[in-house]
PDB file of N, CA and C in Angstrom:
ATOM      1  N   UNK A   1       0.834  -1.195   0.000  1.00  0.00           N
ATOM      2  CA  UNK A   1       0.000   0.000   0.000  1.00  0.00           C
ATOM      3  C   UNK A   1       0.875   1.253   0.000  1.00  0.00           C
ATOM      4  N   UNK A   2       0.603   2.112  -0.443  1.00  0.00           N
ATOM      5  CA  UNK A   2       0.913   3.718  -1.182  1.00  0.00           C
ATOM      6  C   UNK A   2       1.213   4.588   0.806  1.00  0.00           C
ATOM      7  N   UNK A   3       1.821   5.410   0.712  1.00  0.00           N
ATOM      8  CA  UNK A   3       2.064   5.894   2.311  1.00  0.00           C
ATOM      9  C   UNK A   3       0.625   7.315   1.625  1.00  0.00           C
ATOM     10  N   UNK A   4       0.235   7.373   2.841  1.00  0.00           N
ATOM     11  CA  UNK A   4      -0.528   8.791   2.714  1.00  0.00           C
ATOM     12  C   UNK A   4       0.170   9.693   3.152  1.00  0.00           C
ATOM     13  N   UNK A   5      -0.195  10.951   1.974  1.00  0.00           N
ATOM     14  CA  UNK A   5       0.932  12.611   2.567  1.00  0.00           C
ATOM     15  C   UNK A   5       1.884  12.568   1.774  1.00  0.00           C
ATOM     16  N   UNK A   6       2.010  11.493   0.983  1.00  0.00           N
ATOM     17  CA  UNK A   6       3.941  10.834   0.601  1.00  0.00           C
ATOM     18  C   UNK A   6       3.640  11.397  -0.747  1.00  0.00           C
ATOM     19  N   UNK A   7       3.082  11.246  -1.730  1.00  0.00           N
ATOM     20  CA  UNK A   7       2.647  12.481  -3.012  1.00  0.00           C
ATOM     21  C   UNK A   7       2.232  13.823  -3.059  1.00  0.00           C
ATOM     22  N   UNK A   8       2.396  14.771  -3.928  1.00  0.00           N
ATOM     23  CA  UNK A   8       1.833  15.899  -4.215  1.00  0.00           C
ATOM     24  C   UNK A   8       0.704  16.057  -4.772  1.00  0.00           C
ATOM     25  N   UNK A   9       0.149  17.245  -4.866  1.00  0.00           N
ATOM     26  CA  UNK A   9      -1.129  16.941  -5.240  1.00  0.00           C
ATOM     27  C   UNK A   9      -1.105  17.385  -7.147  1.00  0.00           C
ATOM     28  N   UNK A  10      -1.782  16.365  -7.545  1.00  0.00           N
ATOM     29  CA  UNK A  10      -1.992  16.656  -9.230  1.00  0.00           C
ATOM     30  C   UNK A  10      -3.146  17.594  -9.584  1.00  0.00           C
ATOM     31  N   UNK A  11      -2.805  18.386 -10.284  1.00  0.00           N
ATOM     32  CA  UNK A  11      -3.729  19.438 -11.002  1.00  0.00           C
ATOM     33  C   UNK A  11      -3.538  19.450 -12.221  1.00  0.00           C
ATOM     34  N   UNK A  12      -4.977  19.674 -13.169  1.00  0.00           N
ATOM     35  CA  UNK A  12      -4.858  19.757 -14.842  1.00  0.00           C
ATOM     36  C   UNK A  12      -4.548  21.239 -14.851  1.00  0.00           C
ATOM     37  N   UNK A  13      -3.508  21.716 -15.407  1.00  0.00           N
ATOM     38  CA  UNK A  13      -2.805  23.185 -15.384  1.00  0.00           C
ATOM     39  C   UNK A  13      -2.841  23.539 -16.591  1.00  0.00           C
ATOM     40  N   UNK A  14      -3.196  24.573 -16.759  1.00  0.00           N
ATOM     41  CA  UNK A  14      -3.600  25.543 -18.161  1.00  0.00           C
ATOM     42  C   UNK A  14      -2.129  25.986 -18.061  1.00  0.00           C
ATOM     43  N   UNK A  15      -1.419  26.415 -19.243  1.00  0.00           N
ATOM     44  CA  UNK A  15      -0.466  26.926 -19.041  1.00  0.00           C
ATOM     45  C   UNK A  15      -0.561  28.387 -20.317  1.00  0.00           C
ATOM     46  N   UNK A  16       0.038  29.235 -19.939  1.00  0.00           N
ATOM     47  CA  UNK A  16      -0.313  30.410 -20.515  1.00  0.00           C
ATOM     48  C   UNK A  16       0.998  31.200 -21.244  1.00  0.00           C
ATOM     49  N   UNK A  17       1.038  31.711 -22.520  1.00  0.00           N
ATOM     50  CA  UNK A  17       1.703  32.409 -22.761  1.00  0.00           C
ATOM     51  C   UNK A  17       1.619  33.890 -23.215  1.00  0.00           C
ATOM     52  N   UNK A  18       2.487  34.901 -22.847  1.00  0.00           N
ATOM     53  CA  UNK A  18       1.251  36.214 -23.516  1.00  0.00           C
ATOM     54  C   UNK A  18       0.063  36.685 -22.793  1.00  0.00           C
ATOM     55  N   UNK A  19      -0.389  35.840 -22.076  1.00  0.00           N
ATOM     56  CA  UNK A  19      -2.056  35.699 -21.658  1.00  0.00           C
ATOM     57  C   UNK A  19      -2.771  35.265 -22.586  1.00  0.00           C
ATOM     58  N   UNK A  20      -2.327  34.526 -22.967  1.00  0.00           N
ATOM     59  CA  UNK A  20      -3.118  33.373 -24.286  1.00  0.00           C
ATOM     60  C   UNK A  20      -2.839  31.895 -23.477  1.00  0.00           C
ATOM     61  N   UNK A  21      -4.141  30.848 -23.674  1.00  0.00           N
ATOM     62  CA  UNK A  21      -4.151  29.597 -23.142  1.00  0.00           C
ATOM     63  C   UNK A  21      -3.029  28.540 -24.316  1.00  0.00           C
ATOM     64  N   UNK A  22      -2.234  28.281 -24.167  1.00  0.00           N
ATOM     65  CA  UNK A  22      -1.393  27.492 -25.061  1.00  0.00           C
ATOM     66  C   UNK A  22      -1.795  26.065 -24.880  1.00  0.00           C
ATOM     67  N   UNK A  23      -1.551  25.314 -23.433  1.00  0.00           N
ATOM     68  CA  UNK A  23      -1.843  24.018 -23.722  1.00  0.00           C
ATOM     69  C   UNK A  23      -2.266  23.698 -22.376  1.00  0.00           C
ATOM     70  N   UNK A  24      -3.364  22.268 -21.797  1.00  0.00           N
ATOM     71  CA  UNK A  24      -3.327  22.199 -20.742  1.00  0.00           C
ATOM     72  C   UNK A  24      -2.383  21.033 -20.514  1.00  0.00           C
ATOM     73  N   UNK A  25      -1.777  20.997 -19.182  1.00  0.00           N
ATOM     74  CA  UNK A  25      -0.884  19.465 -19.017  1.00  0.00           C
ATOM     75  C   UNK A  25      -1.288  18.808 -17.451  1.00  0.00           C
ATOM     76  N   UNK A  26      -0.626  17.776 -17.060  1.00  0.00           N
ATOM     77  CA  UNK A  26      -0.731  17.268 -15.501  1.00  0.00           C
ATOM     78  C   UNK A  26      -0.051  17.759 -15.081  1.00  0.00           C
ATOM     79  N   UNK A  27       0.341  18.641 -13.392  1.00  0.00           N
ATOM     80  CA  UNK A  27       1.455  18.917 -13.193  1.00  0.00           C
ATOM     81  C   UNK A  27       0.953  19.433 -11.409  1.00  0.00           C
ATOM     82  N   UNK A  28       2.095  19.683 -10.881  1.00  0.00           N
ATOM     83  CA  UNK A  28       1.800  20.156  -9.652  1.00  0.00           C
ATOM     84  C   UNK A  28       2.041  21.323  -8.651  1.00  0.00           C
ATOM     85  N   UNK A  29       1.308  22.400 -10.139  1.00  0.00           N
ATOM     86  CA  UNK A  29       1.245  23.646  -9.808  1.00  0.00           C
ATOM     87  C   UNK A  29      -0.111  24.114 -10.838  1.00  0.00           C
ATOM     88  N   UNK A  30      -1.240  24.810 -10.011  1.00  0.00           N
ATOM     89  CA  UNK A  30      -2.564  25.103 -10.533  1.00  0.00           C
ATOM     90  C   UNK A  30      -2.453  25.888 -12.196  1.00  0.00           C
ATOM     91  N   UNK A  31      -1.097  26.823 -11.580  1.00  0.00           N
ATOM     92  CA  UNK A  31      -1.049  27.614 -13.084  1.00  0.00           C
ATOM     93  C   UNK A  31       0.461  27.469 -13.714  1.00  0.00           C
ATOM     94  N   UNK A  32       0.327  27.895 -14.676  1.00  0.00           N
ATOM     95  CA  UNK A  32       1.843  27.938 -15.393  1.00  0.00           C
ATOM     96  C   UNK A  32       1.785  29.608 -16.540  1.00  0.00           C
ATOM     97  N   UNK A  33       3.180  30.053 -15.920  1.00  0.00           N
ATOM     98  CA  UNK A  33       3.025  31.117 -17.166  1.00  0.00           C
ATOM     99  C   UNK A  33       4.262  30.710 -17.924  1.00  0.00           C
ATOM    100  N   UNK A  34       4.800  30.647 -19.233  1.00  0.00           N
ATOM    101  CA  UNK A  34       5.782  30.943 -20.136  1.00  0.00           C
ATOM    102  C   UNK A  34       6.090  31.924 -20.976  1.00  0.00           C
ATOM    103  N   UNK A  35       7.469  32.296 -21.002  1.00  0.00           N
ATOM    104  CA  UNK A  35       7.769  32.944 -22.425  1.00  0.00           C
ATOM    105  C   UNK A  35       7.825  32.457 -23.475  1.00  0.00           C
ATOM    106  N   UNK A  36       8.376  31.424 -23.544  1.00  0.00           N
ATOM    107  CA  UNK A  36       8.230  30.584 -24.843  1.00  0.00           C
ATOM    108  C   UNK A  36       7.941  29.123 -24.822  1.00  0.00           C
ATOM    109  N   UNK A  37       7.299  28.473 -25.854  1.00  0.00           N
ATOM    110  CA  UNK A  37       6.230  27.311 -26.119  1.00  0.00           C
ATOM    111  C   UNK A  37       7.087  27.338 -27.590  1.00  0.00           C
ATOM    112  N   UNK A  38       6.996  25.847 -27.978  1.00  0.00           N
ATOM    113  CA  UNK A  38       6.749  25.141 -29.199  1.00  0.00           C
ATOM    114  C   UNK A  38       6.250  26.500 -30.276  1.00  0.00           C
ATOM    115  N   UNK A  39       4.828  26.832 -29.970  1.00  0.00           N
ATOM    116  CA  UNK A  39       4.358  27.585 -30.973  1.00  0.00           C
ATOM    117  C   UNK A  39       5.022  29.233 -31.434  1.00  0.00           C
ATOM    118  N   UNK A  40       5.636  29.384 -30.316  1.00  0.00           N
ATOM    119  CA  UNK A  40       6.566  30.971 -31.016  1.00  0.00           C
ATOM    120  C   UNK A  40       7.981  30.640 -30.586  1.00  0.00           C
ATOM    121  N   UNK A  41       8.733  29.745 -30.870  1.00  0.00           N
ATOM    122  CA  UNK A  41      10.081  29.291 -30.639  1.00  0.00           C
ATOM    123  C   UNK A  41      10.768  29.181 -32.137  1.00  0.00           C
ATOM    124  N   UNK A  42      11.754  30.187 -32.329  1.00  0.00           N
ATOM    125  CA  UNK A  42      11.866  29.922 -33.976  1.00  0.00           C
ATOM    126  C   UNK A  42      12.481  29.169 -34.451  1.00  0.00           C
ATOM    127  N   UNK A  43      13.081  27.968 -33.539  1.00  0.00           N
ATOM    128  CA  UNK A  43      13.547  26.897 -34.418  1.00  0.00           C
ATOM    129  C   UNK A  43      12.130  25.839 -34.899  1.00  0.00           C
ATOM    130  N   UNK A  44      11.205  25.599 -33.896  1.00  0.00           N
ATOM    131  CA  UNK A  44       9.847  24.976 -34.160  1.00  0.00           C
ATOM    132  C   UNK A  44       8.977  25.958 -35.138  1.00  0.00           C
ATOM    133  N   UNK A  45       9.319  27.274 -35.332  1.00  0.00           N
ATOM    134  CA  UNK A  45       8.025  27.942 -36.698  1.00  0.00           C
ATOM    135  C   UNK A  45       8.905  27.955 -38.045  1.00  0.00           C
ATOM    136  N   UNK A  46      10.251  27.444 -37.294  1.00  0.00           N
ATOM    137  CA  UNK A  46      11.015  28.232 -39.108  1.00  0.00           C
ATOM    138  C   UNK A  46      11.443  28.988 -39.066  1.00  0.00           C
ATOM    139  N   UNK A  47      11.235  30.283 -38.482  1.00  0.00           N
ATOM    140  CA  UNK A  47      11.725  31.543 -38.594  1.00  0.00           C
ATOM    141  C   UNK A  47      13.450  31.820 -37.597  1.00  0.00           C
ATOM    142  N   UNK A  48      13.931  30.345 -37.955  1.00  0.00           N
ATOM    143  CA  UNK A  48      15.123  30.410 -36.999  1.00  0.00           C
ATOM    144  C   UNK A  48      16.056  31.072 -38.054  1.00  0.00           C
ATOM    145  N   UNK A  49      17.699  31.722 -37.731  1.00  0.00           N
ATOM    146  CA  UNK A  49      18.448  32.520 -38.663  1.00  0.00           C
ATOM    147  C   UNK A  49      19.706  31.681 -38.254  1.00  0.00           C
ATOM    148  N   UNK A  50      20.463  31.768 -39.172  1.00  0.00           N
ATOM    149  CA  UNK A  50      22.027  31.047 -38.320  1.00  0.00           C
ATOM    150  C   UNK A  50      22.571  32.125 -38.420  1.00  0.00           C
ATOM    151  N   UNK A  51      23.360  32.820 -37.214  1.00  0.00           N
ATOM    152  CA  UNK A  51      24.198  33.751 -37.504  1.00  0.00           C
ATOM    153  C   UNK A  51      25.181  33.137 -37.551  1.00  0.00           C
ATOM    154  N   UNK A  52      26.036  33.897 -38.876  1.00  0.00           N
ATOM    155  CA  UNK A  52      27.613  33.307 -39.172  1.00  0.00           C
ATOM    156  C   UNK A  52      28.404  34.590 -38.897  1.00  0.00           C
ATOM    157  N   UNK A  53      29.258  33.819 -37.910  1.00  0.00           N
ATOM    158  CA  UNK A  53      30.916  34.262 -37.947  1.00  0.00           C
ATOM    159  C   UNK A  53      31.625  34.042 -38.276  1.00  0.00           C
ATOM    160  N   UNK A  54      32.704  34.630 -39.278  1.00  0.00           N
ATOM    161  CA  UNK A  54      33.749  34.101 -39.454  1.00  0.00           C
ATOM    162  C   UNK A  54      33.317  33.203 -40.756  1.00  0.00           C
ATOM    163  N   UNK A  55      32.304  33.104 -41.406  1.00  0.00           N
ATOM    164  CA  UNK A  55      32.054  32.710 -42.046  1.00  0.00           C
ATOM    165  C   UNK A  55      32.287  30.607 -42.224  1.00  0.00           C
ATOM    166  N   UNK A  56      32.126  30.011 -40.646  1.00  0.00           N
ATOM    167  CA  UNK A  56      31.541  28.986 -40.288  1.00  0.00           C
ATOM    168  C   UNK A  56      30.806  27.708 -40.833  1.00  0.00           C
ATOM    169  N   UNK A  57      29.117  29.083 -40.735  1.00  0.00           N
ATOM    170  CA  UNK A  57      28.556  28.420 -41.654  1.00  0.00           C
ATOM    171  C   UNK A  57      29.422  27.390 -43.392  1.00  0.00           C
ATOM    172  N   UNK A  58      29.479  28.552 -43.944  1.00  0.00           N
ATOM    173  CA  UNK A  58      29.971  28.364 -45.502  1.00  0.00           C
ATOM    174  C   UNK A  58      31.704  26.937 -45.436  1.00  0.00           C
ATOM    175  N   UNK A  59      32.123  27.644 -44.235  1.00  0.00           N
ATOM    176  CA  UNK A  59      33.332  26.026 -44.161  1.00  0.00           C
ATOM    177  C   UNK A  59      32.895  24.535 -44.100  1.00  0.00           C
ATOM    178  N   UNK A  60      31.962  24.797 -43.356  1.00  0.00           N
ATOM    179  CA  UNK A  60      30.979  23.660 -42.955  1.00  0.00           C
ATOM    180  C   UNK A  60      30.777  22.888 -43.740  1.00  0.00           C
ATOM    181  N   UNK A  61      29.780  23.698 -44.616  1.00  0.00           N
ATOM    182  CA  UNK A  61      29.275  23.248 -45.884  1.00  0.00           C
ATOM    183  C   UNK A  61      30.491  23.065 -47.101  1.00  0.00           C
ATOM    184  N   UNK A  62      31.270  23.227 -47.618  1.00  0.00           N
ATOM    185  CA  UNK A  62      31.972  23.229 -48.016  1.00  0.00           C
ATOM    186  C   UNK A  62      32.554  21.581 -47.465  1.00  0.00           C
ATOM    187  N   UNK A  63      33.115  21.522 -46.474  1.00  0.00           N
ATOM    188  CA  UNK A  63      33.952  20.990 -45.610  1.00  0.00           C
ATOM    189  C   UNK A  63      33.138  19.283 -46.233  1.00  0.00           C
ATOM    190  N   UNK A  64      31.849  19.454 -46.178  1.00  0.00           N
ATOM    191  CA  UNK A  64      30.592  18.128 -46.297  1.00  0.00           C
ATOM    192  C   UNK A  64      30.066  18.075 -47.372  1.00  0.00           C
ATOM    193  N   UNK A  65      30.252  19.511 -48.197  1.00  0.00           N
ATOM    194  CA  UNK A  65      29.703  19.501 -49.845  1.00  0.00           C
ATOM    195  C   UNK A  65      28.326  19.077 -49.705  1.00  0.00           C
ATOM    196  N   UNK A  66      27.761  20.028 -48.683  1.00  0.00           N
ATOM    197  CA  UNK A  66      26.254  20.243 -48.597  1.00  0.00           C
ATOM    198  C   UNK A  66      26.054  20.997 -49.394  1.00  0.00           C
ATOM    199  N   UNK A  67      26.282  22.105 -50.198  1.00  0.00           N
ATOM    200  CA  UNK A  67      25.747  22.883 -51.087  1.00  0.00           C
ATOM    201  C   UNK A  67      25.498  22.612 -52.039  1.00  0.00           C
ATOM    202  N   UNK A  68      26.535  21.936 -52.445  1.00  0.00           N
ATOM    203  CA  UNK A  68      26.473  20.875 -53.747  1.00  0.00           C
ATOM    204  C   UNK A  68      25.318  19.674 -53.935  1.00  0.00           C
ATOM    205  N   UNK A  69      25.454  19.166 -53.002  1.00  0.00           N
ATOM    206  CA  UNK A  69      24.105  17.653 -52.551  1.00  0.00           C
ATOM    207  C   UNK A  69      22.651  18.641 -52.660  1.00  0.00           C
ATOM    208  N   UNK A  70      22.843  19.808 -52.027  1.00  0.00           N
ATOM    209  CA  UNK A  70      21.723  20.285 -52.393  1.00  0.00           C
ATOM    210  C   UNK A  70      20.955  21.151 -53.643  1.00  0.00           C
ATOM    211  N   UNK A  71      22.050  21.377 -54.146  1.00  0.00           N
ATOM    212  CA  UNK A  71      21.711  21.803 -55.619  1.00  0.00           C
ATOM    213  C   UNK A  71      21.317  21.294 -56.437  1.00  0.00           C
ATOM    214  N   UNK A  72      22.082  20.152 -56.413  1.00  0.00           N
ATOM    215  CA  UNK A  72      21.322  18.535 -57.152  1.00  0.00           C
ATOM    216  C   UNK A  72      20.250  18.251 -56.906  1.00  0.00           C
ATOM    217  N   UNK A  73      19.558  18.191 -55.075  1.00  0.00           N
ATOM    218  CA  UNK A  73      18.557  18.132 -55.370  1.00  0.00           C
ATOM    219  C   UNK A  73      17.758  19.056 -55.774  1.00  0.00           C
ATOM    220  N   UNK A  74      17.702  19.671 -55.955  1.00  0.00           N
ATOM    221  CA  UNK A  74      16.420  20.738 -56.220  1.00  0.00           C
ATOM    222  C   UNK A  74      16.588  21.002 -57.734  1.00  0.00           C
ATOM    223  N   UNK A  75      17.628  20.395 -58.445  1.00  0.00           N
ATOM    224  CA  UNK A  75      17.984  20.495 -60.071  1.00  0.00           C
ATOM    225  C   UNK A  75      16.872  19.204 -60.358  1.00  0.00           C
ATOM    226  N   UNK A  76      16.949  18.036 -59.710  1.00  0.00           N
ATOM    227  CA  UNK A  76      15.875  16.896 -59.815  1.00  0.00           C
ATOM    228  C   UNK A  76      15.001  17.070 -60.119  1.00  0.00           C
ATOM    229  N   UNK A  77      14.182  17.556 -59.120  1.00  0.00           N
ATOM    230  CA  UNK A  77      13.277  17.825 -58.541  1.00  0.00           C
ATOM    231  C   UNK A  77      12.338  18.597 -59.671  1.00  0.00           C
TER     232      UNK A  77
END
């Protein structure tokens, strides 16, 4: 048998971003606020940027002849 007192208590928690309802989850706190969620995180919408230094990026690619693999594809295509 389970000890009594020995768990927390579970609540279905709205969690909020903005003051917008984003998602509800299980958890063991009534409310939740966030800055960022899945839905405005810009690697999850796309709108992520790579900043290059040093020009990084472009060695990279180079380095793996990703630019190339990808030119091809989209010449396919």
């Amino acid at each position: 048998m389970a000890k009594k007192g020995l768990h927390p208590e579970w609540f279905n928690t709205k969690v909020y971003c903005d003051g917008k309802l984003v998602l509800e989850v299980g958890t063991t706190k009534k409310e939740l606020s966030v800055d960022i969620w899945s839905g405005n995180h810009p690697f999850y919408t796309g709108s992520q940027k790579i900043i290059d230094t040093e020009g990084r990026v472009e060695k990279f690619e180079r380095k793996y002849n990703l630019k190339e693999s990808e030119e091809k594809k989209t010449k396919e295509i």
